[in-house]
Structures are given as structure tokens and as C-alpha cells.
Protein backbone atom coordinates (compact mmCIF):
# COMPACT_ATOMS: atom_id res chain seq x y z
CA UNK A 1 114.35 108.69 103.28
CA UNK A 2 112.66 106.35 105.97
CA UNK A 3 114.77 105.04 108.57
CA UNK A 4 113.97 100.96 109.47
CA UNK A 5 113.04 102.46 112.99
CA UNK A 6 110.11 104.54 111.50
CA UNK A 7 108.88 101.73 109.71
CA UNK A 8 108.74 99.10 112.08
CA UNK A 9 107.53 100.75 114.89
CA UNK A 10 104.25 101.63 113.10
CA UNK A 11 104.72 98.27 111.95
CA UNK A 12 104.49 96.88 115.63
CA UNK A 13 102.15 99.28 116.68
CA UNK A 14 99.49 97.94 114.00
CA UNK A 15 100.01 94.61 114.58
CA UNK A 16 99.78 94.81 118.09
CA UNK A 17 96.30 96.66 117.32
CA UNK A 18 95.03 93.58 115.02
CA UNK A 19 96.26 90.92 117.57
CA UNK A 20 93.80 92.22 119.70
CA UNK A 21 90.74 91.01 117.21
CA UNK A 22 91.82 87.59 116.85
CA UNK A 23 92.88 84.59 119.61
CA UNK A 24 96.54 84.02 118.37
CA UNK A 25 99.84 84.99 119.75
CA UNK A 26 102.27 86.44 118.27
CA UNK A 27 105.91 84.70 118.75
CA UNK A 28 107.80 87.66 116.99
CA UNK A 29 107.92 90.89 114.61
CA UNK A 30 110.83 91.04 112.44
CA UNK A 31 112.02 93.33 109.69
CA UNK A 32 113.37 90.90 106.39
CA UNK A 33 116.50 91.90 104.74
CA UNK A 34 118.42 94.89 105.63
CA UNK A 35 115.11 96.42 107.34
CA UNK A 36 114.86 99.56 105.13
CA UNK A 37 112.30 100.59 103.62
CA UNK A 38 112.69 100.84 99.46
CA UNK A 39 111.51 102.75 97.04
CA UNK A 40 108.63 100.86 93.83
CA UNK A 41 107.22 103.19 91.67
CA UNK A 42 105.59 106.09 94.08
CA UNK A 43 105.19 104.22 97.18
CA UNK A 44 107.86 102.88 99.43
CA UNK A 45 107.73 99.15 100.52
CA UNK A 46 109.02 97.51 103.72
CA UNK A 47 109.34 93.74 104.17
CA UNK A 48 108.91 92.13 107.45
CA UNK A 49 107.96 88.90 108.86
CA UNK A 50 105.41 87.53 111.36
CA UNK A 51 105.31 84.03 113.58
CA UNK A 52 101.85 83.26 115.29
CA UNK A 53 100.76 80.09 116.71
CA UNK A 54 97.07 79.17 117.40
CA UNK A 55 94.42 76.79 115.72
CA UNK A 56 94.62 76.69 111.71
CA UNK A 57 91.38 78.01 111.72
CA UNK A 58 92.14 81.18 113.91
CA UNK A 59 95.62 81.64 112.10
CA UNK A 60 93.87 81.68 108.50
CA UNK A 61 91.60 84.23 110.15
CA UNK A 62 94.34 86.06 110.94
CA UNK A 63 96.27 85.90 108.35
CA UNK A 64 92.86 87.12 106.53
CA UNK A 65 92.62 89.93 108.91
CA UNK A 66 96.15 91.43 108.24
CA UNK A 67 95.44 90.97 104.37
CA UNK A 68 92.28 92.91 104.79
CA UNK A 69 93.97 95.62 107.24
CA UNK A 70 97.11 96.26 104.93
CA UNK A 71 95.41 95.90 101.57
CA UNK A 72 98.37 96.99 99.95
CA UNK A 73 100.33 93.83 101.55
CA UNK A 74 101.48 91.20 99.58
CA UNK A 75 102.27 87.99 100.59
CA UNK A 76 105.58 86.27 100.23
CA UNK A 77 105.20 83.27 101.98
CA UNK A 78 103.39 81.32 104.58
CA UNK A 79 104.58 78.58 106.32
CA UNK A 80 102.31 76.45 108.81
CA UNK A 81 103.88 73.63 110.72
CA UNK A 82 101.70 71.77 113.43
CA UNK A 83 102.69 71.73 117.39
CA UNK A 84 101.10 69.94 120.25
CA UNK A 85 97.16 69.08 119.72
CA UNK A 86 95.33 71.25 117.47
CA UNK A 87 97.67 73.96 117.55
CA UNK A 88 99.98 74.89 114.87
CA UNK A 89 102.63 78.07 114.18
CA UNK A 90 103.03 80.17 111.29
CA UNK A 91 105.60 81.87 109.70
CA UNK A 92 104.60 84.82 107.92
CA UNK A 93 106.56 86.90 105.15
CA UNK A 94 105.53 90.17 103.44
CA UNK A 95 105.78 93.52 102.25
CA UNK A 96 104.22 96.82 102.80
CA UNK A 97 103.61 99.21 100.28
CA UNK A 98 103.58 102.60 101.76
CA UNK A 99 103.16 106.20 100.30
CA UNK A 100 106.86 108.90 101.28
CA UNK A 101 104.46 111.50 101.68
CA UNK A 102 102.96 109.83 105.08
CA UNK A 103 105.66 108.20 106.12
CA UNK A 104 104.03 105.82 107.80
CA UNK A 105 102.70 101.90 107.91
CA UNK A 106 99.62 103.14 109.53
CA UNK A 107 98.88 104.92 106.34
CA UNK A 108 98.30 101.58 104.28
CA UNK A 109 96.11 100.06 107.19
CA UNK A 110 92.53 99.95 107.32
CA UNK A 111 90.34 101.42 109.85
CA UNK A 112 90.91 98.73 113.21
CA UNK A 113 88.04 96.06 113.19
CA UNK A 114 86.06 95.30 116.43
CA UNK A 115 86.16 91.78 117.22
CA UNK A 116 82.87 90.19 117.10
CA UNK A 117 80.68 89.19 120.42
């Protein structure tokens, strides 16, 4: 059995790796519920959430990025509320499936993207 601490430290390792590709900040990385992972079928899912802030256009290419990372992510919820100017925050909910045998987030990601020149 995972422990939360397994999960969200690859969780905040690949994150941190896909901030790097896109011009938002992250605001915080936090697991939702009890933080443990559970168990669907054969893989293992962990839920956490995610608050950026940064244009709507470079937050929807964000949020496109980490769908396209973790393709076995789902979605559970996406708030966007404006700030100051054109920049606006977003609060981020979802789940991870991941496979026991790996036991590991990195194991759902996709290969890291360059950003583009």
C-alpha cells in the first residue's frame, strides 16, 4: 500500500517539471481528501489539487499541458476567477490513476515537453 508521501512527492516533482514549459506560477500543490492513494479496478488513484495564476490563455495551456502529461488524469473541477489586469487564478482538482506495480505518479506522465522557442 502507497503511503500519501510517495504519491505526492512524485506528484510535486512532475509538476514542478511541467511548470517549467509554460509562464504560470504555481500558488500551491495539495493532496484532496485524506491524501491516500486508493485502489479502482487495477490501478491506484490519488486526488490532489492545483492553484496557478497567469493569463487565461497561458492557464488553459496549462491546464492542456498537464491533461496531455497525465493522460490518465481526470478532471474534477476547474475554477478560474480574474485578479488584477489580465491576470486570473485557477483552482485545479483531479485525480491520478496510477498502476501498484510502479508505484509511482511519474509512471502515468508523459515524456517532459520542451517548451517552444
Amino acid at each position: 500500500d502507497w503511503s500519501s508521501d510517495v504519491c505526492s512527492s512524485d506528484l510535486v516533482r512532475e509538476i514542478t517539471l511541467l511548470v517549467e514549459n509554460y509562464p504560470v506560477v504555481v500558488d500551491g500543490i495539495r493532496s484532496v481528501g485524506d491524501g491516500q492513494c486508493r485502489y479502482k479496478n487495477s490501478y491506484e488513484t490519488f486526488s490532489a489539487g492545483l492553484t496557478v495564476s497567469g493569463t487565461y490563455d497561458e492557464i488553459g495551456q496549462f491546464v492542456a499541458g498537464l491533461e496531455n502529461r497525465f493522460s490518465s488524469a481526470t478532471v474534477n473541477s476547474l475554477q478560474v476567477t480574474a485578479q488584477d489586469g489580465d491576470r486570473h487564478q485557477a483552482v485545479l482538482q483531479f485525480t491520478l490513476l496510477v498502476t501498484p506495480a510502479e508505484k509511482s505518479v511519474r509512471s502515468a506522465a508523459a515524456p517532459t515537453e520542451k517548451k517552444p522557442s
